[in-house]
N, C-alpha and C. Protein backbone atom coordinates (compact mmCIF):
# COMPACT_ATOMS: atom_id res chain seq x y z
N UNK A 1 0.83 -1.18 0.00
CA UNK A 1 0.00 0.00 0.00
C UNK A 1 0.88 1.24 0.00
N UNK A 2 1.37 1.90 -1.11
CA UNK A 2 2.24 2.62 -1.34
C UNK A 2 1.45 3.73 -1.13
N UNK A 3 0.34 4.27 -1.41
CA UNK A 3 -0.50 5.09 -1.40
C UNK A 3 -0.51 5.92 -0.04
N UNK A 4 -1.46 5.23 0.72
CA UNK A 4 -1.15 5.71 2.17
C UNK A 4 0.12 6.00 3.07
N UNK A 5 1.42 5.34 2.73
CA UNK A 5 2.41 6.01 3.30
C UNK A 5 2.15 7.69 2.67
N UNK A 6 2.25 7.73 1.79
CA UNK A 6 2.50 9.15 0.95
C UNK A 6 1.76 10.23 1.53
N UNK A 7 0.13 9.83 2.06
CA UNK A 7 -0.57 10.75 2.50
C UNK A 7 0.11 11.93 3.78
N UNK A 8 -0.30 13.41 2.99
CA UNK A 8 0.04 14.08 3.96
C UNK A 8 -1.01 15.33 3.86
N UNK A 9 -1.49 15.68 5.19
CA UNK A 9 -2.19 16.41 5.22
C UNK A 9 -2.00 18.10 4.40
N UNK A 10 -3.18 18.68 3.67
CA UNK A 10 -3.53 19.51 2.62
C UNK A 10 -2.40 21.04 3.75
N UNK A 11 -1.91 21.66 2.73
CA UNK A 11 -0.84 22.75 2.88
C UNK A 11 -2.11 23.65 3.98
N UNK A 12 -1.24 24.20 5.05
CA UNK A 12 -2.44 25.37 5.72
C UNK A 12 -3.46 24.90 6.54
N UNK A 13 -3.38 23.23 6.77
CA UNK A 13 -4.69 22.45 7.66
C UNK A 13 -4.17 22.43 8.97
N UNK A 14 -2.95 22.52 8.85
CA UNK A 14 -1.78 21.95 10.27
C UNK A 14 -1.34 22.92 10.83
N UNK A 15 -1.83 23.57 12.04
CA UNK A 15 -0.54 24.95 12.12
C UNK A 15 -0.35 24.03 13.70
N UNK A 16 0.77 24.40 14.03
CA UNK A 16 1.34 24.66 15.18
C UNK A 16 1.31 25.27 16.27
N UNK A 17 0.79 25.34 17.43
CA UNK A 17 0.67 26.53 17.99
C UNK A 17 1.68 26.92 18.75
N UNK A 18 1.56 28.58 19.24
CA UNK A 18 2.83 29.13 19.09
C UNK A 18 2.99 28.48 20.89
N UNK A 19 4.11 28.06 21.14
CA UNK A 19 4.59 27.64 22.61
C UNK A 19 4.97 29.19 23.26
N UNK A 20 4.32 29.60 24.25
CA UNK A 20 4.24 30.31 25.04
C UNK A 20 5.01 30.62 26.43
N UNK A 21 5.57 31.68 27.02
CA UNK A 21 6.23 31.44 27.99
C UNK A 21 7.34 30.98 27.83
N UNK A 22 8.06 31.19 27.10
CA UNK A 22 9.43 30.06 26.77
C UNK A 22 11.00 31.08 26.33
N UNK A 23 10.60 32.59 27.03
CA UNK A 23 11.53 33.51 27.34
C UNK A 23 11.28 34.46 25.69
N UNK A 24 12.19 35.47 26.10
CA UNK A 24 12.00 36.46 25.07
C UNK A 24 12.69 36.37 23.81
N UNK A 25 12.86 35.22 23.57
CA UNK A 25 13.66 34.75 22.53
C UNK A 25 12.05 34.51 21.74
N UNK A 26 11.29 34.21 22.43
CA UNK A 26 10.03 33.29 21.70
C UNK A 26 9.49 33.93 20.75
N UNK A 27 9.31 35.12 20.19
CA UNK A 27 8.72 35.92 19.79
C UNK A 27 7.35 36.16 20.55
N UNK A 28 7.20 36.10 21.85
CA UNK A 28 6.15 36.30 22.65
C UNK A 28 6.28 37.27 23.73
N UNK A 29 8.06 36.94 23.93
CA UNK A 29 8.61 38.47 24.93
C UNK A 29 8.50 37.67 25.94
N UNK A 30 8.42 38.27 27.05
CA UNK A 30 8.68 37.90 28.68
C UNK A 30 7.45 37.29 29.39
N UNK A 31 6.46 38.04 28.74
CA UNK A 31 5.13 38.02 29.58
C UNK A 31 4.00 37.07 28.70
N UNK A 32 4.90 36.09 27.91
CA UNK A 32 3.98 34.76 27.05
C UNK A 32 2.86 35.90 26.65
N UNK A 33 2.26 37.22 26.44
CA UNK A 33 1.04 37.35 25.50
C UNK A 33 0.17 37.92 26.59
N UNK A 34 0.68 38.19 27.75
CA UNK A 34 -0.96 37.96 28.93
C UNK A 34 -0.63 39.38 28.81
N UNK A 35 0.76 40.07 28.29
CA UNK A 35 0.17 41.93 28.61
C UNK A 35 0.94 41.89 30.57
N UNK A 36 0.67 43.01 31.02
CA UNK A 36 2.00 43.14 32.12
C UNK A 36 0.39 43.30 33.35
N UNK A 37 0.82 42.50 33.96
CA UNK A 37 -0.06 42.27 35.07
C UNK A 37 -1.44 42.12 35.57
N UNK A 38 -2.14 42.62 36.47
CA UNK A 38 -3.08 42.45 36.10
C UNK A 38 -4.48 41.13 36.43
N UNK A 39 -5.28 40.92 36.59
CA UNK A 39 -5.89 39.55 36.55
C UNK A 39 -5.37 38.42 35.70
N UNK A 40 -5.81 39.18 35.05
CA UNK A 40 -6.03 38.15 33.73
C UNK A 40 -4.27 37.23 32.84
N UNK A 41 -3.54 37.85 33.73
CA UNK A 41 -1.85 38.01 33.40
C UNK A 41 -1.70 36.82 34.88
N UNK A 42 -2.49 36.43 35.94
CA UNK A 42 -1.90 35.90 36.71
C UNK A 42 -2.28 34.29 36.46
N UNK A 43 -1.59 33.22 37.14
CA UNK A 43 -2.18 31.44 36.70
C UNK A 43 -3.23 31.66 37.46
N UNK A 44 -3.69 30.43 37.56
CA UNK A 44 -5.09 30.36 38.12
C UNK A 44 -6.11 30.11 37.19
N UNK A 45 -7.38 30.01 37.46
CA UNK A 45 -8.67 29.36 36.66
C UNK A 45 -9.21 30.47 35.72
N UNK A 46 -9.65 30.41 34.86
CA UNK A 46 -9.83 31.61 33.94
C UNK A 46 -11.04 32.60 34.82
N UNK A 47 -11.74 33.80 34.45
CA UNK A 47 -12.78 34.44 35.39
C UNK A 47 -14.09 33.77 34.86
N UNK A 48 -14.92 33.37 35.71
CA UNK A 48 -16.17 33.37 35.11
C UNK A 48 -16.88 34.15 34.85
N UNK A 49 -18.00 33.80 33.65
CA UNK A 49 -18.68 34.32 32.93
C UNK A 49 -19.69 35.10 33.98
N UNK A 50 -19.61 35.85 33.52
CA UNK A 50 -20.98 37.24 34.39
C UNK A 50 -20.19 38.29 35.53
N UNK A 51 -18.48 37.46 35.73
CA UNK A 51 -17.96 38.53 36.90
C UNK A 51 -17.57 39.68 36.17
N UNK A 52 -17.47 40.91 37.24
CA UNK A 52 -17.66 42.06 36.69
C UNK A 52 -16.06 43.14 38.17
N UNK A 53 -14.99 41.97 38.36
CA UNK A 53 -14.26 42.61 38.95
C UNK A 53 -14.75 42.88 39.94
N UNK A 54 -15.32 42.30 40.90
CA UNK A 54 -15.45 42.52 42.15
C UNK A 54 -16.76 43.37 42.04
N UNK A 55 -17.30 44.23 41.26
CA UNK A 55 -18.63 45.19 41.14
C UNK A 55 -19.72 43.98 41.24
N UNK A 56 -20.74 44.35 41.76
CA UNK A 56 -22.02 43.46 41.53
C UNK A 56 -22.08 43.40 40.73
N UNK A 57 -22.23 41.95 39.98
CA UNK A 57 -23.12 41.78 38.77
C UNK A 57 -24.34 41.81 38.60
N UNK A 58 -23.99 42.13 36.92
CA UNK A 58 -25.46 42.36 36.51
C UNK A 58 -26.69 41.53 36.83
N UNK A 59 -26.25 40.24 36.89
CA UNK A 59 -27.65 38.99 37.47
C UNK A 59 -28.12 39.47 38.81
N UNK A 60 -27.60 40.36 39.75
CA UNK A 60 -27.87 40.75 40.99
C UNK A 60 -27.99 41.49 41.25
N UNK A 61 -28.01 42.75 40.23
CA UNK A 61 -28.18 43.91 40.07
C UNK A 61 -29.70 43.89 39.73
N UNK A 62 -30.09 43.64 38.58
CA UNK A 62 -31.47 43.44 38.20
C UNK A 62 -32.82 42.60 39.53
N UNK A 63 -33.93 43.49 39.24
CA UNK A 63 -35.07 42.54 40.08
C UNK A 63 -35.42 41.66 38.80
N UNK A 64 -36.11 40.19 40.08
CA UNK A 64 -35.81 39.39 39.41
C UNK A 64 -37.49 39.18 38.93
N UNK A 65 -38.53 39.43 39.43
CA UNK A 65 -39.52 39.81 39.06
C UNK A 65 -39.92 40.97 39.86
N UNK A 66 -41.39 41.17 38.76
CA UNK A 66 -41.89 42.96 39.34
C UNK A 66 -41.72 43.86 38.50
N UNK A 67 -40.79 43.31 37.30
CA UNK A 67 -40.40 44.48 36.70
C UNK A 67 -40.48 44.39 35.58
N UNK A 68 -41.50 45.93 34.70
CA UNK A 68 -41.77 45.64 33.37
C UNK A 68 -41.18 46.71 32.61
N UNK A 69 -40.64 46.29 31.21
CA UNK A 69 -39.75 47.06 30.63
C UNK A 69 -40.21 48.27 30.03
N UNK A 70 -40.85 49.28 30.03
CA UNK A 70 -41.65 50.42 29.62
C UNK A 70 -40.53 50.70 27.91
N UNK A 71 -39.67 50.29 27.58
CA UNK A 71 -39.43 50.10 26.44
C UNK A 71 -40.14 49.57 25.23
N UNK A 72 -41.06 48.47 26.13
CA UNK A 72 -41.85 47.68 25.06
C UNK A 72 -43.51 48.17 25.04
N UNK A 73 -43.64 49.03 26.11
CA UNK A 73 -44.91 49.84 26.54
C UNK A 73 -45.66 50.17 25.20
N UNK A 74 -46.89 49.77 24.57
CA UNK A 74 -47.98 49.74 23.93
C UNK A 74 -48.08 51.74 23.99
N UNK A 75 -48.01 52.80 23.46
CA UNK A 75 -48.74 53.75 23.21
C UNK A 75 -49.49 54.07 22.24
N UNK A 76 -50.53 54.55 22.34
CA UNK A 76 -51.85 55.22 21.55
C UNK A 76 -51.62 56.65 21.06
N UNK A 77 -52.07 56.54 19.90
CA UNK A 77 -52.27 57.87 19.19
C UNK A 77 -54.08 57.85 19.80
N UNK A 78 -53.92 59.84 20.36
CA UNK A 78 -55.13 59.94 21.21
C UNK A 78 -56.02 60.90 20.47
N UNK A 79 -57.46 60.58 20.18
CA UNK A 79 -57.90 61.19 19.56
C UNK A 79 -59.71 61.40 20.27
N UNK A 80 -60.01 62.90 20.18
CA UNK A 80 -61.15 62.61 21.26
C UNK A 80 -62.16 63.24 20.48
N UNK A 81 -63.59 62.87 21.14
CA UNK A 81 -64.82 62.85 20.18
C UNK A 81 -64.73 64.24 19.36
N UNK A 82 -64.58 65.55 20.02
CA UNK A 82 -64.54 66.72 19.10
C UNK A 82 -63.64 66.67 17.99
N UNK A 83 -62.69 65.91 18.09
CA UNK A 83 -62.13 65.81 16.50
C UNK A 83 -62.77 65.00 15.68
N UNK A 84 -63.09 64.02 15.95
CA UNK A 84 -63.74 62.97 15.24
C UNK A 84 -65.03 63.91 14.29
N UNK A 85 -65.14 64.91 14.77
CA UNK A 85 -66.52 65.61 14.10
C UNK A 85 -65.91 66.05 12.41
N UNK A 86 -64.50 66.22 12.29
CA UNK A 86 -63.41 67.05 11.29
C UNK A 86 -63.54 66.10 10.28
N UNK A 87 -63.69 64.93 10.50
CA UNK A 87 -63.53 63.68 9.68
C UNK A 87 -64.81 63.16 9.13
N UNK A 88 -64.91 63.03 7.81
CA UNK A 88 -65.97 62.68 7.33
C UNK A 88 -66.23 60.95 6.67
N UNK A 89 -67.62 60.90 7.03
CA UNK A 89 -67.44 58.76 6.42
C UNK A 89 -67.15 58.32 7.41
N UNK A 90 -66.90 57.27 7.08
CA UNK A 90 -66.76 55.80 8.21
C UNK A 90 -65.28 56.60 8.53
N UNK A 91 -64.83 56.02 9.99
CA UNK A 91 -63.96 56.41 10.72
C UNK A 91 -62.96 55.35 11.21
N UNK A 92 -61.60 55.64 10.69
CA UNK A 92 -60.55 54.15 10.92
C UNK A 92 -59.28 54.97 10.72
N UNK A 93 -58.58 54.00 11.71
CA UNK A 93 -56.87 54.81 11.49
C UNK A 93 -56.30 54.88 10.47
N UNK A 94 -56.62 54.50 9.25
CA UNK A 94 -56.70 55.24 7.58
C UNK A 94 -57.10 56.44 7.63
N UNK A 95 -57.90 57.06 7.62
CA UNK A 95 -58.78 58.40 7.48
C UNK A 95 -58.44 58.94 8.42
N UNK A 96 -58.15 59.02 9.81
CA UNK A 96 -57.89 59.74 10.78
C UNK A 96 -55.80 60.24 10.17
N UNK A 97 -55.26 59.16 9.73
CA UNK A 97 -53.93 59.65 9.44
C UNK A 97 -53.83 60.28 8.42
N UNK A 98 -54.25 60.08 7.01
CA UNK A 98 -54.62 60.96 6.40
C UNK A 98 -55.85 62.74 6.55
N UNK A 99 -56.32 62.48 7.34
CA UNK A 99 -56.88 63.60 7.93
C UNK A 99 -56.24 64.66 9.20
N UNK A 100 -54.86 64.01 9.33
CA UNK A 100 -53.67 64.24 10.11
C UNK A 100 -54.03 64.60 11.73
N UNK A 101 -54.84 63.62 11.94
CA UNK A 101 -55.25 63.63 13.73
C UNK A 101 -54.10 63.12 14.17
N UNK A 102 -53.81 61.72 13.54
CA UNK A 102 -52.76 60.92 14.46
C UNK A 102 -51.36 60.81 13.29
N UNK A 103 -50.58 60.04 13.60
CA UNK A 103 -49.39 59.65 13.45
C UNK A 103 -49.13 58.80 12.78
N UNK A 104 -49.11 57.57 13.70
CA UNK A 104 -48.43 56.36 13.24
C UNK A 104 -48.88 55.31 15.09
N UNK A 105 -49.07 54.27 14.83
CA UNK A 105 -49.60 53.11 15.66
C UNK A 105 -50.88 53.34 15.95
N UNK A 106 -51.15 52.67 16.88
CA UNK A 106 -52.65 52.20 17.35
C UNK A 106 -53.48 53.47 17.74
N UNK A 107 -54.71 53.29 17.67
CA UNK A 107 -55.39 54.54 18.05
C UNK A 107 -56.29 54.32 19.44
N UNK A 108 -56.68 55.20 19.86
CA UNK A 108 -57.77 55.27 20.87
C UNK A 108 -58.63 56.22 21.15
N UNK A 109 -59.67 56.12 21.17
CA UNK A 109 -60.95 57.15 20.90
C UNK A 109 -61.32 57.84 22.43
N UNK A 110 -60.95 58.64 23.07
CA UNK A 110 -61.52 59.47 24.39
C UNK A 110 -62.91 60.12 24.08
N UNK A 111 -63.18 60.31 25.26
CA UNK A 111 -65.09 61.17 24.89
C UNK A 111 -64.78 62.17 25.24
N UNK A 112 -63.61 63.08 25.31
CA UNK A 112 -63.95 64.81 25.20
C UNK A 112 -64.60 65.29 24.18
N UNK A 113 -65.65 66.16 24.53
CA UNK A 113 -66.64 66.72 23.16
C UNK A 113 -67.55 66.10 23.39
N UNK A 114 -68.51 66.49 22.32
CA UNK A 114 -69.82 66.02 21.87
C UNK A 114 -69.80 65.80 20.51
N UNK A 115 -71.06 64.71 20.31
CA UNK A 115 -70.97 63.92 19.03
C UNK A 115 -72.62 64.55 18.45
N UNK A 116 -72.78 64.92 17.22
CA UNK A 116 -73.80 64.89 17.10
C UNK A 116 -74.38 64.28 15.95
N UNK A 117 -73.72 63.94 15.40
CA UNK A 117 -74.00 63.10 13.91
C UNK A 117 -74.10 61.36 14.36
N UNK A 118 -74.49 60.77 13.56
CA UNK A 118 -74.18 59.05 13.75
C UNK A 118 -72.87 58.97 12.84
N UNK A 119 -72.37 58.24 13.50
CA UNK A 119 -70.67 57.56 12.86
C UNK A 119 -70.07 56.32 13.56
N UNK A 120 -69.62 55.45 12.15
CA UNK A 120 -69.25 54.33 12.55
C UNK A 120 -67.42 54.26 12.80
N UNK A 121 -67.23 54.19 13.71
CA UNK A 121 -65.50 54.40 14.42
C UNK A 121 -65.55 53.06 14.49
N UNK A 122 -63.62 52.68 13.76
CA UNK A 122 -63.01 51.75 14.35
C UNK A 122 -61.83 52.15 14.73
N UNK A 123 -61.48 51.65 15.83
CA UNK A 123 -59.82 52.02 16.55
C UNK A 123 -59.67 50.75 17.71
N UNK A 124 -58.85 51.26 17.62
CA UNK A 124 -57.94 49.85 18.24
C UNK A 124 -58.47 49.63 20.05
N UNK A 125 -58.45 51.10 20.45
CA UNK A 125 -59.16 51.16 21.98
C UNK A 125 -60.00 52.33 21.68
N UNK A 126 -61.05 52.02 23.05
CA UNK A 126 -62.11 53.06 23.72
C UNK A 126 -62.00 53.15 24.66
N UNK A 127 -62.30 54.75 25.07
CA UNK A 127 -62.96 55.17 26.19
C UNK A 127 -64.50 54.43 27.10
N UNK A 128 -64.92 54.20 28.02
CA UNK A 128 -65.70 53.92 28.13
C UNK A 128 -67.30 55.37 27.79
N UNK A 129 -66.69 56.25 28.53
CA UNK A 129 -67.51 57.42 27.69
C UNK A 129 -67.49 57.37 26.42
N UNK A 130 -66.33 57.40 25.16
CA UNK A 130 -66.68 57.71 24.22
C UNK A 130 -67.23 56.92 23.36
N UNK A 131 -67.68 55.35 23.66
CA UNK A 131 -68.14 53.76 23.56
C UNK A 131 -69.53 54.56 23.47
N UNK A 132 -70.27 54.90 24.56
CA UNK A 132 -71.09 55.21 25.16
C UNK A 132 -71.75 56.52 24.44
N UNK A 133 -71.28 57.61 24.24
CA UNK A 133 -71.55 58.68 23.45
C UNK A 133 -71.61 58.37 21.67
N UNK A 134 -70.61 57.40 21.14
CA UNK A 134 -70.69 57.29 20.07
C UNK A 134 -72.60 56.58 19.77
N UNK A 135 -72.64 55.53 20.34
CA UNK A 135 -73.69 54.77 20.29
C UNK A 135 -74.67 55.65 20.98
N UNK A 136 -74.65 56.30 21.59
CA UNK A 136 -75.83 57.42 22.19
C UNK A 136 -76.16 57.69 20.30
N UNK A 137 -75.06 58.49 19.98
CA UNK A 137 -75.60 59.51 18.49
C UNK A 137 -76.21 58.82 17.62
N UNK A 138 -76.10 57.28 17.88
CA UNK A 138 -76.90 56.31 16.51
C UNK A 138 -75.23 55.72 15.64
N UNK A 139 -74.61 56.15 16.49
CA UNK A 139 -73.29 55.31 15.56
C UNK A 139 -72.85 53.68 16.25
N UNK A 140 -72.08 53.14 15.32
CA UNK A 140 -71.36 51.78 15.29
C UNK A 140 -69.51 51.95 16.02
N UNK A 141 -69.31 50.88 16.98
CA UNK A 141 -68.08 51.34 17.68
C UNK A 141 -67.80 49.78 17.15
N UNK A 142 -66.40 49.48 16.88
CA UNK A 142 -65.77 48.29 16.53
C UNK A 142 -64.00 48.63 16.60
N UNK A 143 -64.15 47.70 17.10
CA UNK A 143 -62.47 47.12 18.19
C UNK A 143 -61.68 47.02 17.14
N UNK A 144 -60.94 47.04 16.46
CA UNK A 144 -59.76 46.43 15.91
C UNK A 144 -59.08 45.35 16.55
């Protein structure tokens, strides 16, 4: 089996690694690579994951329940019955953004004002007054 003696592994698969600590001849210098003192420069077990140098860590820093991230907090574009009067036709966060009440996300209908026409509103939330006043005038209220 002449073949297999011959085999030698593909150029660039094999490296060597560099031997460390082995004086300043090594091309590593004095201090094998660890940098001049320090933790992380001394033997011993490597640091574990989450230490923070003696500071509390973050796992113990944080409550561990109780606590809600107001980052992810749901807000409403607010829109209350006296505007709703500006807007003509059926009523939906289409027509209200183009009619430039709101913005951009979810809407919610408050009962400041008075309604005097019938109109059918959809938005995402209600007021319990303005639930109540819409359907007083002869209009249709629907949830998104």
């Amino acid at each position: 089996m002449n073949l297999l003696s011959n085999l030698i592994p593909k150029k660039g698969s094999k490296n060597t690694s560099k031997r460390v600590g082995r004086g300043l001849g090594s091309g590593k210098g004095g201090t094998a690579a660890k940098g001049h003192k320090g933790q992380k420069a001394r033997s011993g077990a490597p640091i574990k994951r989450g230490f923070e140098g003696g500071q509390t860590p973050m796992a113990r820093r944080l409550p561990k329940f109780g606590f809600t991230n107001i980052k992810f907090k749901t807000t409403y574009d607010i829109v209350n019955l006296k505007d709703l009067a500006r807007v003509t036709g059926d009523i939906n966060p289409e027509t209200l953004k183009a009619s430039g009440l709101v913005n951009r996300g979810p809407v919610k209908i408050l009962g400041e004002g008075e309604l005097k026409q019938a109109i059918n509103v959809k938005a995402h939330k209600f007021s319990s007054s303005a639930k109540a006043a819409i359907e007083a005038a002869g209009g249709k209220v629907e949830v998104i």
